[in-house]
N, C-alpha and C. Protein backbone atom coordinates (compact mmCIF):
# COMPACT_ATOMS: atom_id res chain seq x y z
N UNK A 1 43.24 7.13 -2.02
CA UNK A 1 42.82 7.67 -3.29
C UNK A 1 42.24 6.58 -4.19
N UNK A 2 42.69 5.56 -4.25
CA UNK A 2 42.05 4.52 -5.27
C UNK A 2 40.93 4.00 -4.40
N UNK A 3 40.30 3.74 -3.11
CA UNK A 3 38.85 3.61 -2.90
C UNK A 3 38.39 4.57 -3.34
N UNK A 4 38.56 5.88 -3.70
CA UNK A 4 37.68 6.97 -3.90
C UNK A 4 37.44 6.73 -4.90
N UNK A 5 38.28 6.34 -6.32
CA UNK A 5 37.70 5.98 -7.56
C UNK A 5 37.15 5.06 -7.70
N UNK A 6 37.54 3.95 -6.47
CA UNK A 6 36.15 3.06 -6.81
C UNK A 6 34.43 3.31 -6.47
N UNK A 7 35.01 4.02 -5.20
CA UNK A 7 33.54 4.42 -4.95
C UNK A 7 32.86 5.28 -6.10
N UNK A 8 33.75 5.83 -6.51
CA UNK A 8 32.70 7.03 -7.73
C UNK A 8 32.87 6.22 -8.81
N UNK A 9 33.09 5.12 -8.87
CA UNK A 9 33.01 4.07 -10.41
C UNK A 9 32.06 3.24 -10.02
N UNK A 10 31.57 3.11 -8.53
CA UNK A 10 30.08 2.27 -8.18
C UNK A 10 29.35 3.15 -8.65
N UNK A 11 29.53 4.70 -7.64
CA UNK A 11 28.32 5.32 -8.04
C UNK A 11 28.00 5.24 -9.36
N UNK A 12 28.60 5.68 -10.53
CA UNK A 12 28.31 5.33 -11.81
C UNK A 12 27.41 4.77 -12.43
N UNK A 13 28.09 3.18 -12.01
CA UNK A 13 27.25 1.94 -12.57
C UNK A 13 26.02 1.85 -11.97
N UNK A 14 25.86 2.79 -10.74
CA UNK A 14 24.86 2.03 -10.14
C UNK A 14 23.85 3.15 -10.58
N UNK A 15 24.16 4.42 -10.63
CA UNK A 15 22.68 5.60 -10.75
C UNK A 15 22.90 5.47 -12.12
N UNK A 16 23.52 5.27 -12.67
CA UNK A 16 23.14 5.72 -14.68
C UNK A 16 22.38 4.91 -14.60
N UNK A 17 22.29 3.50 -15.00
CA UNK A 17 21.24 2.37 -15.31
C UNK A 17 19.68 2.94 -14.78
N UNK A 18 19.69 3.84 -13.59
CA UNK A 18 18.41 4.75 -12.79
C UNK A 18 17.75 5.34 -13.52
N UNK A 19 18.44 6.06 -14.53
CA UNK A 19 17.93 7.17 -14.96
C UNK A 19 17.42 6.67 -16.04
N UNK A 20 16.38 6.01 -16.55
CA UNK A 20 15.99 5.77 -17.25
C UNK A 20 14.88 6.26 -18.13
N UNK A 21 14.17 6.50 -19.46
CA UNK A 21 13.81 8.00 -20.02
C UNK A 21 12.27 7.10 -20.14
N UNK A 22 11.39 7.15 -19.61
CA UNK A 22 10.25 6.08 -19.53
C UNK A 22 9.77 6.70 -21.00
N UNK A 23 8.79 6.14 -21.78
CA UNK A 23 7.80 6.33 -22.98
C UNK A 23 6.53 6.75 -22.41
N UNK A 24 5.60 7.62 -22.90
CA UNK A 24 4.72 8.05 -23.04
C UNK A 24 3.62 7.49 -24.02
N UNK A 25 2.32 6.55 -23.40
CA UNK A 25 1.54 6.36 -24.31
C UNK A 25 0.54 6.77 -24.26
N UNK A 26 -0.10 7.31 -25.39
CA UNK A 26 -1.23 7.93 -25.51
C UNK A 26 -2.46 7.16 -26.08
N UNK A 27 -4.05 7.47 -25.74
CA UNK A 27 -4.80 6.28 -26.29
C UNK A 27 -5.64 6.96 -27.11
N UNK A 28 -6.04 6.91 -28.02
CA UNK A 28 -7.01 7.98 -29.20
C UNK A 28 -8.02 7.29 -29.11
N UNK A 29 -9.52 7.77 -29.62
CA UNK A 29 -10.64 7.47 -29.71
C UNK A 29 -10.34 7.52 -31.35
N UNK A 30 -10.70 6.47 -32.25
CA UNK A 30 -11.10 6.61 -33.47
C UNK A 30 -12.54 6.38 -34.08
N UNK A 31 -12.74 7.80 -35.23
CA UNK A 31 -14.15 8.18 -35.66
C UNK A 31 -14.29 8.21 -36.53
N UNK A 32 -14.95 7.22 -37.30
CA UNK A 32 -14.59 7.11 -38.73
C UNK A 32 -16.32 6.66 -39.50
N UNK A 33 -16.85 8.02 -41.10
CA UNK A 33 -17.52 7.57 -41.77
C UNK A 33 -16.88 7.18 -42.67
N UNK A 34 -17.43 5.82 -43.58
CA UNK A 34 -16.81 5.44 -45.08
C UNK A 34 -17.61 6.47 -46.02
N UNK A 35 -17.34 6.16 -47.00
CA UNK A 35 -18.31 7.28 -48.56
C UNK A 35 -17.90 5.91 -49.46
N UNK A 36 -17.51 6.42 -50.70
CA UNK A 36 -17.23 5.70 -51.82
C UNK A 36 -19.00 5.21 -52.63
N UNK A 37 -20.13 6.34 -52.30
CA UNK A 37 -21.71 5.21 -52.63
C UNK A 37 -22.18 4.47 -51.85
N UNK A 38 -21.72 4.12 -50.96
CA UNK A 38 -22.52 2.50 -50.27
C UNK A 38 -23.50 3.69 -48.88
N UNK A 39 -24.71 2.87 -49.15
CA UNK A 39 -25.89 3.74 -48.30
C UNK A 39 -26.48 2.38 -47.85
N UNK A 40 -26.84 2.48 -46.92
CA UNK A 40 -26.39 3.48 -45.54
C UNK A 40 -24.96 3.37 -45.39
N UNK A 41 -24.59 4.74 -45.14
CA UNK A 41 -23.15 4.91 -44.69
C UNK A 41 -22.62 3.77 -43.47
N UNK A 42 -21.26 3.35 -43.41
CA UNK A 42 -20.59 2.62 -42.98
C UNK A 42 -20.20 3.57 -41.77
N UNK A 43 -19.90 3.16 -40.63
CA UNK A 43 -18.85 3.75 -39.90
C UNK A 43 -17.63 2.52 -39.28
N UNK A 44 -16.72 3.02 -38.51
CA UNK A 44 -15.78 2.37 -37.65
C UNK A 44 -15.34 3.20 -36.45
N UNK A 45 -14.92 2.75 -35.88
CA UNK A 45 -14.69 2.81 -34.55
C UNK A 45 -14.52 2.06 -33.35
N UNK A 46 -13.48 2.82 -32.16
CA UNK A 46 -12.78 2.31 -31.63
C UNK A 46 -11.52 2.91 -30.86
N UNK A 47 -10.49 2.40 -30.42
CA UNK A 47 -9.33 2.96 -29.82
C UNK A 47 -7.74 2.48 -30.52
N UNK A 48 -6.79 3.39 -30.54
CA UNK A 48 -5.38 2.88 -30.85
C UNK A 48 -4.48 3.35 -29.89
N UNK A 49 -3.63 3.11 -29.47
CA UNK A 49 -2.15 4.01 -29.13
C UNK A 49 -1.21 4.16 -29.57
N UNK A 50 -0.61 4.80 -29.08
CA UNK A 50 0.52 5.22 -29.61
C UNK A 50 1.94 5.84 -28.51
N UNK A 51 2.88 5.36 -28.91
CA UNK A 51 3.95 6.18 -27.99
C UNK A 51 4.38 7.07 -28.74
N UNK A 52 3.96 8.11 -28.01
CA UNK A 52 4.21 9.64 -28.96
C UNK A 52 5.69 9.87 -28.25
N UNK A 53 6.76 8.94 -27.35
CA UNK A 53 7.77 9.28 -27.24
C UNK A 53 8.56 8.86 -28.63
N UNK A 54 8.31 7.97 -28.82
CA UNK A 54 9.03 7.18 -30.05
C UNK A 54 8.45 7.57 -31.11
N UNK A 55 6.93 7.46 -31.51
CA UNK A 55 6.67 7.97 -32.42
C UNK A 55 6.15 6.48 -33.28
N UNK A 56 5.72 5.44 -32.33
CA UNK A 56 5.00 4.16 -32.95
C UNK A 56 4.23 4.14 -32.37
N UNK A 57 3.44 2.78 -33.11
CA UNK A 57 1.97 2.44 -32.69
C UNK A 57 1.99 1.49 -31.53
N UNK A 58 1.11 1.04 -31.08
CA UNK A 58 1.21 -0.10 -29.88
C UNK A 58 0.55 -0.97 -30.01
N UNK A 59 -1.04 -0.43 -30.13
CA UNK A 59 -2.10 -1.35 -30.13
C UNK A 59 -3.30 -0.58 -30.53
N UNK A 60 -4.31 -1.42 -31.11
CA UNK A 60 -5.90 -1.03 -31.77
C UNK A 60 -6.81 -1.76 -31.57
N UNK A 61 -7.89 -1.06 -31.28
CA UNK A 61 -9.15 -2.06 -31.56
C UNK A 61 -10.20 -1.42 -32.08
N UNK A 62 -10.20 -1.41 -33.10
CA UNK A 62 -11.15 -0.88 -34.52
C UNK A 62 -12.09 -1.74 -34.76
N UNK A 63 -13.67 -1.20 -34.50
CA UNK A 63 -15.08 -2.57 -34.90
C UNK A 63 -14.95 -1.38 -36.42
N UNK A 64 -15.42 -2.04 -37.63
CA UNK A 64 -16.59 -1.72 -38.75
C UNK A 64 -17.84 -2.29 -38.53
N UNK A 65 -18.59 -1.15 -38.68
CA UNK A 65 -19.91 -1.13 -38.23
C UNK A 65 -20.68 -1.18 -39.76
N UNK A 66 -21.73 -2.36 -40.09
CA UNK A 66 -22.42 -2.07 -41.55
C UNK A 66 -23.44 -0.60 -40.69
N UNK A 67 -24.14 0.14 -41.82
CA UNK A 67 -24.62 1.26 -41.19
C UNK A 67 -24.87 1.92 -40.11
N UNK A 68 -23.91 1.90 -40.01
CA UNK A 68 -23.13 2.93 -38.62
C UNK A 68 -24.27 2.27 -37.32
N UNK A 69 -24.20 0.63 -37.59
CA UNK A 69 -24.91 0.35 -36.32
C UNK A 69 -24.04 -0.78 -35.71
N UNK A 70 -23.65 0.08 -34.41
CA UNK A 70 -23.00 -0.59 -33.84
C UNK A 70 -23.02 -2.31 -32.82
N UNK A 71 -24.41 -2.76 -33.12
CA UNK A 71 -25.05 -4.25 -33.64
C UNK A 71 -24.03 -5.01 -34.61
N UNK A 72 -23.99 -4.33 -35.70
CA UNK A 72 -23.61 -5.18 -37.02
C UNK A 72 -22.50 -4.55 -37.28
N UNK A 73 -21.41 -5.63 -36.09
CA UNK A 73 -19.48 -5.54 -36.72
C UNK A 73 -19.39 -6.69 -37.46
N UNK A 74 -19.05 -5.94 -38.66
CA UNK A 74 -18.16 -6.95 -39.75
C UNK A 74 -16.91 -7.73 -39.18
N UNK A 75 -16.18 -6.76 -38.89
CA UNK A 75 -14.98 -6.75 -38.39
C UNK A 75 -14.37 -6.16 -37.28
N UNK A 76 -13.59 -6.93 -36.65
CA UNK A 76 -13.10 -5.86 -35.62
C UNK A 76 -11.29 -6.24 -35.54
N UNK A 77 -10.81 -4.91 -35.82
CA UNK A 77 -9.28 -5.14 -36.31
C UNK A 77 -8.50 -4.90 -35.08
N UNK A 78 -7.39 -5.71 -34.56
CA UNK A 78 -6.50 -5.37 -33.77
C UNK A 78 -4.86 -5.66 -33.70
N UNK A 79 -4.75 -5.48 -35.17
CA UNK A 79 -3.04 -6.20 -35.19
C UNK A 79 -2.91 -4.76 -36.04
N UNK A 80 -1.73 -4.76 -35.90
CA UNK A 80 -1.03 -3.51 -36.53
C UNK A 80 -0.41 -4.13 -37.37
N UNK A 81 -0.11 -3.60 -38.71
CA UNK A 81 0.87 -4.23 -39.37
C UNK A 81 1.92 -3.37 -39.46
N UNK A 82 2.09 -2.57 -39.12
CA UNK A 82 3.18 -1.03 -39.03
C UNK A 82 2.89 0.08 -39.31
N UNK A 83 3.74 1.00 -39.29
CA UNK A 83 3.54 2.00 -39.58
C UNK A 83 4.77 2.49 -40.35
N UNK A 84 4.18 3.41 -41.33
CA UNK A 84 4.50 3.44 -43.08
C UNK A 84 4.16 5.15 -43.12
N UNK A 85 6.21 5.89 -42.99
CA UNK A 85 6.11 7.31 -43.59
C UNK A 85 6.06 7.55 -44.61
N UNK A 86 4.77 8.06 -45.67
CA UNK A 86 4.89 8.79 -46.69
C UNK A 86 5.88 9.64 -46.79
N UNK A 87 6.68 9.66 -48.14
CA UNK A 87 7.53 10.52 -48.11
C UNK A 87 7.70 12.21 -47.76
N UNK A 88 6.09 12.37 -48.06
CA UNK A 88 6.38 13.92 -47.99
C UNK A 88 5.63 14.12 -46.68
N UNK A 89 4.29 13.88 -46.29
CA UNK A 89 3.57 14.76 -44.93
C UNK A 89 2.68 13.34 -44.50
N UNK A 90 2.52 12.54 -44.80
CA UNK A 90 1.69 11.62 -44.57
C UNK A 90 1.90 10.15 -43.40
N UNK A 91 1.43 9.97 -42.30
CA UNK A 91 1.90 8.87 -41.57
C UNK A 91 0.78 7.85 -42.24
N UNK A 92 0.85 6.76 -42.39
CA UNK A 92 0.24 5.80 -42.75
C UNK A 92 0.48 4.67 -41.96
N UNK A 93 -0.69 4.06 -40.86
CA UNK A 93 -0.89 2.78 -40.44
C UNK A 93 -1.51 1.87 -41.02
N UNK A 94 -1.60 0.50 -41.13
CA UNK A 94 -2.53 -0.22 -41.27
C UNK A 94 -2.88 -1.38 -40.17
N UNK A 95 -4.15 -1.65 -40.05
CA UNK A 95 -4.79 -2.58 -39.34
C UNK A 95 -5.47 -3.74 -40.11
N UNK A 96 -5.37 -5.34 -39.42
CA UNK A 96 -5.71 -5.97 -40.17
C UNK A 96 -6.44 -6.99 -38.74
N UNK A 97 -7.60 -7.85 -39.02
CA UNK A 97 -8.13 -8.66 -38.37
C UNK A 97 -7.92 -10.16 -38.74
N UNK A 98 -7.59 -11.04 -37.63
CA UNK A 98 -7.15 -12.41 -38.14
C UNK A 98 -8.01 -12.96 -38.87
N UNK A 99 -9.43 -12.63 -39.24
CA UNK A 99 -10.09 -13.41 -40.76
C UNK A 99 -9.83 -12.96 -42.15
N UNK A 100 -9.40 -11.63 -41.69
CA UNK A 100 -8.55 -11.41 -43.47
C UNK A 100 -7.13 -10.92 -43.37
N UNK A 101 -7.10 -11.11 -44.70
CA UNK A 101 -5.52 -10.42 -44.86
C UNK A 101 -5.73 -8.95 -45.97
N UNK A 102 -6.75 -8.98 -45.77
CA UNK A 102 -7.02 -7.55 -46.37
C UNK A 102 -6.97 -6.13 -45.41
N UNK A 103 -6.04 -5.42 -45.08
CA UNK A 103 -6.06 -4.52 -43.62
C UNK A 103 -7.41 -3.43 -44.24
N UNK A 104 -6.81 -2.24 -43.56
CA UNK A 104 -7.62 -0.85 -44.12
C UNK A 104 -6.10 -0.26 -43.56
N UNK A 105 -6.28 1.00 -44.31
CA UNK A 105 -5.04 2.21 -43.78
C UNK A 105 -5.74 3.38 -43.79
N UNK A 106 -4.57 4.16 -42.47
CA UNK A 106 -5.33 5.40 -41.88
C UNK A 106 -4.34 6.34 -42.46
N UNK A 107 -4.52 7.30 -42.83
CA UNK A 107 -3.29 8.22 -43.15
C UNK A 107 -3.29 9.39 -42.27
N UNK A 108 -2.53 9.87 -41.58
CA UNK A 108 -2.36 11.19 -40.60
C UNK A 108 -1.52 11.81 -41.56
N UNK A 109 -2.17 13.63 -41.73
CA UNK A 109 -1.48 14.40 -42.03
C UNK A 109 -0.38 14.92 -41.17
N UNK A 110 0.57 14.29 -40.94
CA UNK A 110 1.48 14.69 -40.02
C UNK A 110 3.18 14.07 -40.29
N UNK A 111 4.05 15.27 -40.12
CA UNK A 111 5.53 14.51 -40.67
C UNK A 111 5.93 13.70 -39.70
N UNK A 112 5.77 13.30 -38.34
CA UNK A 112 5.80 13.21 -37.38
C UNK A 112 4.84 12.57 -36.28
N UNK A 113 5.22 11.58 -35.67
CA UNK A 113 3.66 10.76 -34.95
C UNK A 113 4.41 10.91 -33.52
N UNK A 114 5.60 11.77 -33.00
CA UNK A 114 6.37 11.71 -32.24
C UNK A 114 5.47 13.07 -31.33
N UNK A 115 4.96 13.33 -29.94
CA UNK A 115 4.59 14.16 -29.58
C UNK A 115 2.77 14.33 -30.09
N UNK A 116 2.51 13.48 -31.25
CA UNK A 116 1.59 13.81 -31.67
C UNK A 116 -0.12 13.74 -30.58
N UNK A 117 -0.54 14.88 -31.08
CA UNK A 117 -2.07 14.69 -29.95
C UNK A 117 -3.41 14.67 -30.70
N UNK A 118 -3.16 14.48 -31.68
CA UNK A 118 -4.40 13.84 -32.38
C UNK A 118 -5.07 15.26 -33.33
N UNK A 119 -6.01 14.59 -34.32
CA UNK A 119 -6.40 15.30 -35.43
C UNK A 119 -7.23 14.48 -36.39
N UNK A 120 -7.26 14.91 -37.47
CA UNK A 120 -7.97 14.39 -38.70
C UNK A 120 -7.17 13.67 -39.35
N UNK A 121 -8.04 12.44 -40.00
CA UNK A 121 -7.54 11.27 -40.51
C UNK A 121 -7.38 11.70 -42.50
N UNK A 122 -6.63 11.51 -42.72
CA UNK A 122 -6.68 12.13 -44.41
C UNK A 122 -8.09 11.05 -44.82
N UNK A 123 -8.69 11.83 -46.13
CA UNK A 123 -10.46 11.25 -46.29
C UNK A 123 -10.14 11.53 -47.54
N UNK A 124 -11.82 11.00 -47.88
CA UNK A 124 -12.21 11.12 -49.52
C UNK A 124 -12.41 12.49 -49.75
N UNK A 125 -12.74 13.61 -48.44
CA UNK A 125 -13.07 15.03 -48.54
C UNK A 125 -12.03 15.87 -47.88
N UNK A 126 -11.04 15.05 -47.19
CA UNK A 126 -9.93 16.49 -47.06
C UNK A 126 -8.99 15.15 -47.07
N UNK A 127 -8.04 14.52 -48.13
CA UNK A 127 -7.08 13.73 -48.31
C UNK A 127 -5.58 14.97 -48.02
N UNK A 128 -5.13 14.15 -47.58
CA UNK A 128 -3.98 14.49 -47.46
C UNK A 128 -3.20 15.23 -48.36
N UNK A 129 -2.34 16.96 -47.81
CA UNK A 129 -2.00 17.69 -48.97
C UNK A 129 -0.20 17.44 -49.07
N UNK A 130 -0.37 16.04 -50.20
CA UNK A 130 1.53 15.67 -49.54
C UNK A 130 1.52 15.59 -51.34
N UNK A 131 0.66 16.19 -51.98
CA UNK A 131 0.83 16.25 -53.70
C UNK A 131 0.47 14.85 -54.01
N UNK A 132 -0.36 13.98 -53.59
CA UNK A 132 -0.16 12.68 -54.33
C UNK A 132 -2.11 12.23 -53.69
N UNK A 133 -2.20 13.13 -52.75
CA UNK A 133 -3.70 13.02 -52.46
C UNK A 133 -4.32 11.93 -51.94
N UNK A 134 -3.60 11.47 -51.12
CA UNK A 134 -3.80 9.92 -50.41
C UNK A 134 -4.58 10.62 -49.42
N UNK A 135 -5.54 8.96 -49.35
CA UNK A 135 -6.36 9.24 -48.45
C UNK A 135 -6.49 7.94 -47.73
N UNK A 136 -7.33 7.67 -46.86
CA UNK A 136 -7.76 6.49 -46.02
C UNK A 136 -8.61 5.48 -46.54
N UNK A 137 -8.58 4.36 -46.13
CA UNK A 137 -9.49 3.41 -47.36
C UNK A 137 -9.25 1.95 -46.80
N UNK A 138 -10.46 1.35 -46.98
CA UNK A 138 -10.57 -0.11 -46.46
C UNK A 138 -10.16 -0.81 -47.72
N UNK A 139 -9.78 -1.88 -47.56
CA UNK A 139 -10.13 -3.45 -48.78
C UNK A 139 -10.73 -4.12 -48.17
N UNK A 140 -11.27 -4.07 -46.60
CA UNK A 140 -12.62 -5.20 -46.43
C UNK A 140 -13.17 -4.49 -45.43
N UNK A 141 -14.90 -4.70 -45.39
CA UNK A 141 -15.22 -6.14 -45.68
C UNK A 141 -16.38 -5.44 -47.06
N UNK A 142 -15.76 -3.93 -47.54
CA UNK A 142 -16.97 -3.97 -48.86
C UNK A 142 -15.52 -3.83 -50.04
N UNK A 143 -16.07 -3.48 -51.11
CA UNK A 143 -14.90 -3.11 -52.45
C UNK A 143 -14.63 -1.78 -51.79
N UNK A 144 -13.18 -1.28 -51.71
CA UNK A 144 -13.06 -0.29 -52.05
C UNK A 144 -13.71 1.45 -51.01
N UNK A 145 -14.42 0.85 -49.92
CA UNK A 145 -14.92 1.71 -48.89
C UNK A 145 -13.77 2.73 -48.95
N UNK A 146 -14.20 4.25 -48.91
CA UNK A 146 -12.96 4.82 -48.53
C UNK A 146 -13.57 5.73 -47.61
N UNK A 147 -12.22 6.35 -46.77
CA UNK A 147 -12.86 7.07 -45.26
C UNK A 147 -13.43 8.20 -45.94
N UNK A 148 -14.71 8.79 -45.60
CA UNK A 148 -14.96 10.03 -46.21
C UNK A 148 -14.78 11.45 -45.34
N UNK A 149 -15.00 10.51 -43.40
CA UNK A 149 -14.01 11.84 -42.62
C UNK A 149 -14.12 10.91 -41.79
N UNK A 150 -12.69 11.37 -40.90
CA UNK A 150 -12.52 10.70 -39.76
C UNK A 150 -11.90 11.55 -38.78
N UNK A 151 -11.32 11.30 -38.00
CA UNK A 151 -9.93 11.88 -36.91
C UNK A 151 -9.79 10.95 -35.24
N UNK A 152 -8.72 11.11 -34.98
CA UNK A 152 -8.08 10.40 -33.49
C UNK A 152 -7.99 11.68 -32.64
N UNK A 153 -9.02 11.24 -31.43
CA UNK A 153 -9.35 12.40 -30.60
C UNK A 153 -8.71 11.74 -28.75
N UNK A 154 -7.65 12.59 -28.50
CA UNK A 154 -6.65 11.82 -27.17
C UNK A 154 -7.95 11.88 -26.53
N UNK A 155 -7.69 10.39 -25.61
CA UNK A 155 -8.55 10.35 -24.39
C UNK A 155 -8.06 10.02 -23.16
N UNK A 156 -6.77 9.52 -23.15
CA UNK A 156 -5.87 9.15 -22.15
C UNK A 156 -4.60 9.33 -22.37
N UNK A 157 -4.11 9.66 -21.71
CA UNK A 157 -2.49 10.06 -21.24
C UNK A 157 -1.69 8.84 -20.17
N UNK A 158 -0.71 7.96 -20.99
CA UNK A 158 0.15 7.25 -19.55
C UNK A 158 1.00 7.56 -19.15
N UNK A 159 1.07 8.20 -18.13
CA UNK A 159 2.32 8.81 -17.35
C UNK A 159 3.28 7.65 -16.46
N UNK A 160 4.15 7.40 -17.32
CA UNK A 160 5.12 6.55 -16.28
C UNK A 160 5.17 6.24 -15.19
N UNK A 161 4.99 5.06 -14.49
CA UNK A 161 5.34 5.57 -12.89
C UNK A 161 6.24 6.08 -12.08
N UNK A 162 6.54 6.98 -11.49
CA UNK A 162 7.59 7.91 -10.77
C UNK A 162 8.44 6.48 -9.95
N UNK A 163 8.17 5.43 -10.12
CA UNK A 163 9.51 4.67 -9.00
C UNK A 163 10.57 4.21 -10.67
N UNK A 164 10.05 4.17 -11.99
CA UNK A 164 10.73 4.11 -13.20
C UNK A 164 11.79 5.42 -13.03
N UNK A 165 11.86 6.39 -12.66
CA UNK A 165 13.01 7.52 -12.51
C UNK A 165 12.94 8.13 -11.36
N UNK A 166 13.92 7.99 -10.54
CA UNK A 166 14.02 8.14 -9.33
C UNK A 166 14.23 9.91 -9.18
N UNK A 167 13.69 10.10 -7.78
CA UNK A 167 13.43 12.11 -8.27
C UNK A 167 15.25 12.27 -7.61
N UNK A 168 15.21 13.18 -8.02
CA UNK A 168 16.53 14.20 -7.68
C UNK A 168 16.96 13.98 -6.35
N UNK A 169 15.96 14.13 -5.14
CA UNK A 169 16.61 13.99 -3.98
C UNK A 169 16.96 12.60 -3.84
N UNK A 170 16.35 11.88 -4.50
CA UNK A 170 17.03 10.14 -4.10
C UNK A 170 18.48 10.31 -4.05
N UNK A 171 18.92 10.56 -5.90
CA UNK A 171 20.22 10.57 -6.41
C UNK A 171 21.06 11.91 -4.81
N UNK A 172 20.17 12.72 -4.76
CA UNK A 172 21.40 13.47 -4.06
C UNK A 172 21.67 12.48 -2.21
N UNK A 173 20.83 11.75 -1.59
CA UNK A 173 20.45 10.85 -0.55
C UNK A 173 21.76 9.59 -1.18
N UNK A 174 21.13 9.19 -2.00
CA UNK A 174 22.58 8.32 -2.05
C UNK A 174 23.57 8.68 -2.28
N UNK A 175 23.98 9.75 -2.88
CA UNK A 175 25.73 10.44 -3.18
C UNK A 175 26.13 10.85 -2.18
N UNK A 176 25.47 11.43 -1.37
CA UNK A 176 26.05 12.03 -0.26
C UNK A 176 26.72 10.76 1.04
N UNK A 177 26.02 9.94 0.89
CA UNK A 177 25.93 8.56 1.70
C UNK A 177 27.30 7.99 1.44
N UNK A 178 26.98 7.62 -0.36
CA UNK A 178 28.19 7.52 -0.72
C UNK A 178 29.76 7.82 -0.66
N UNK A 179 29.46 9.20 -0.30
CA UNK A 179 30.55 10.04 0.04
C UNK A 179 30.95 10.16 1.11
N UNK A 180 30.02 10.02 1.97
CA UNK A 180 30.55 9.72 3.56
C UNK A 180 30.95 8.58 4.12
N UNK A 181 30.61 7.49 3.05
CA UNK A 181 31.73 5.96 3.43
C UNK A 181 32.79 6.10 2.58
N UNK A 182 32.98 6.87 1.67
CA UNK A 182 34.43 6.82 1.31
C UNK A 182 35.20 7.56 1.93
N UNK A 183 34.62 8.87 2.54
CA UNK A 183 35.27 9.78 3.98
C UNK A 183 35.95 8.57 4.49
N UNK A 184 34.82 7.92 5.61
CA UNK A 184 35.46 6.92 6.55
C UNK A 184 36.61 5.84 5.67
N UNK A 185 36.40 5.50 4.79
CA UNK A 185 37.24 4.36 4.08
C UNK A 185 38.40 5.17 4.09
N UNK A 186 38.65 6.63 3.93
CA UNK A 186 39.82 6.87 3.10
C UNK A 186 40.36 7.32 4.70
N UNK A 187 39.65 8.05 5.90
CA UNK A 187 40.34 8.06 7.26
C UNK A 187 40.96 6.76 8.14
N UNK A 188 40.20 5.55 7.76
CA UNK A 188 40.52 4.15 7.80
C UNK A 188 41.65 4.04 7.72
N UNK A 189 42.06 3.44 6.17
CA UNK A 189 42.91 3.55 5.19
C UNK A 189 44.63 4.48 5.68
N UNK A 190 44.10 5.65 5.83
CA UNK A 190 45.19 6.36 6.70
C UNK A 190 46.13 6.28 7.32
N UNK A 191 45.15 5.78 8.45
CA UNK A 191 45.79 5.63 10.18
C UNK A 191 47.14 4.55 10.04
């Protein structure tokens, strides 16, 4: 009887640590015009992710384009500086590039970045309805650029690799195994 509890105190230690709950990252296309006056219009664009298991950011690479020509990047941002819940409906990231310390922030109308599959970026023409009317908006590389529409459109899905959680018949292949050397151990044992 006490090999048997050891054996089912291996099994334990050994399949829990298995089961492990992998993250899901997702990669968005970002589409972004500025407004605020400045002609020719500005754009940006680029890619971010996100683990919509957790509900954080990962990584970005955002060019600003002077009139939406993608020739002439001002900037091209790829550090996250976090991500920042508005209290009421609003996710707020910001991105910043190692020549300034001036970021830009994106605001998602969303309580939630957990599961999320993409949408419209809060703007100068549909800001965010969280009562306080935030919207999206650079500090470089003009005064004051603000997004006038944007949105993050999924383009990739990362699906874990299947040897990260082992399928069902593994776990039942080794228990059973398991169970049939503690058979023999405990007929052993016996005699």
């Amino acid at each position: 009887m006490r090999c048997l509890r050891f054996v089912v105190a291996a099994l334990v230690l050994v399949v829990c640590p298995l089961v492990a709950h992998a993250d899901f990252v997702d990669t968005f296309a970002v589409n972004i015009t500025t407004g605020s006056g400045f002609l020719p219009t500005d754009t940006a664009g680029g890619t971010v992710s996100l683990n919509v298991t957790t509900g954080t950011w990962v990584s970005a690479d955002v060019s600003y384009y002077l009139g939406g020509n993608p020739a002439d990047v001002v900037a091209t941002f790829t550090m996250l500086d976090g991500y920042y819940p508005h209290p009421d409906f609003t996710y707020t990231f910001f991105l910043s590039d190692q020549s300034s310390t001036e970021p830009f922030s994106l605001a998602l109308p969303v309580s939630s970045l957990v599961g999320y599959t993409g949408g419209s970026i809060c703007s100068m023409t549909a800001p965010c309805n969280d009562g306080v009317n935030y919207m999206s908006g650079f500090a470089f590389p003009k005064t004051d650029p603000y997004v006038e529409s944007g949105s993050l459109t999924l383009i990739s899905s990362v699906d874990p690799p299947s040897a990260v959680t082992p399928e069902p018949s593994t776990f039942a292949l080794f228990g059973t195994g398991l169970l049939s050397l503690a058979g023999a151990m405990r007929r052993r044992l016996g005699r």
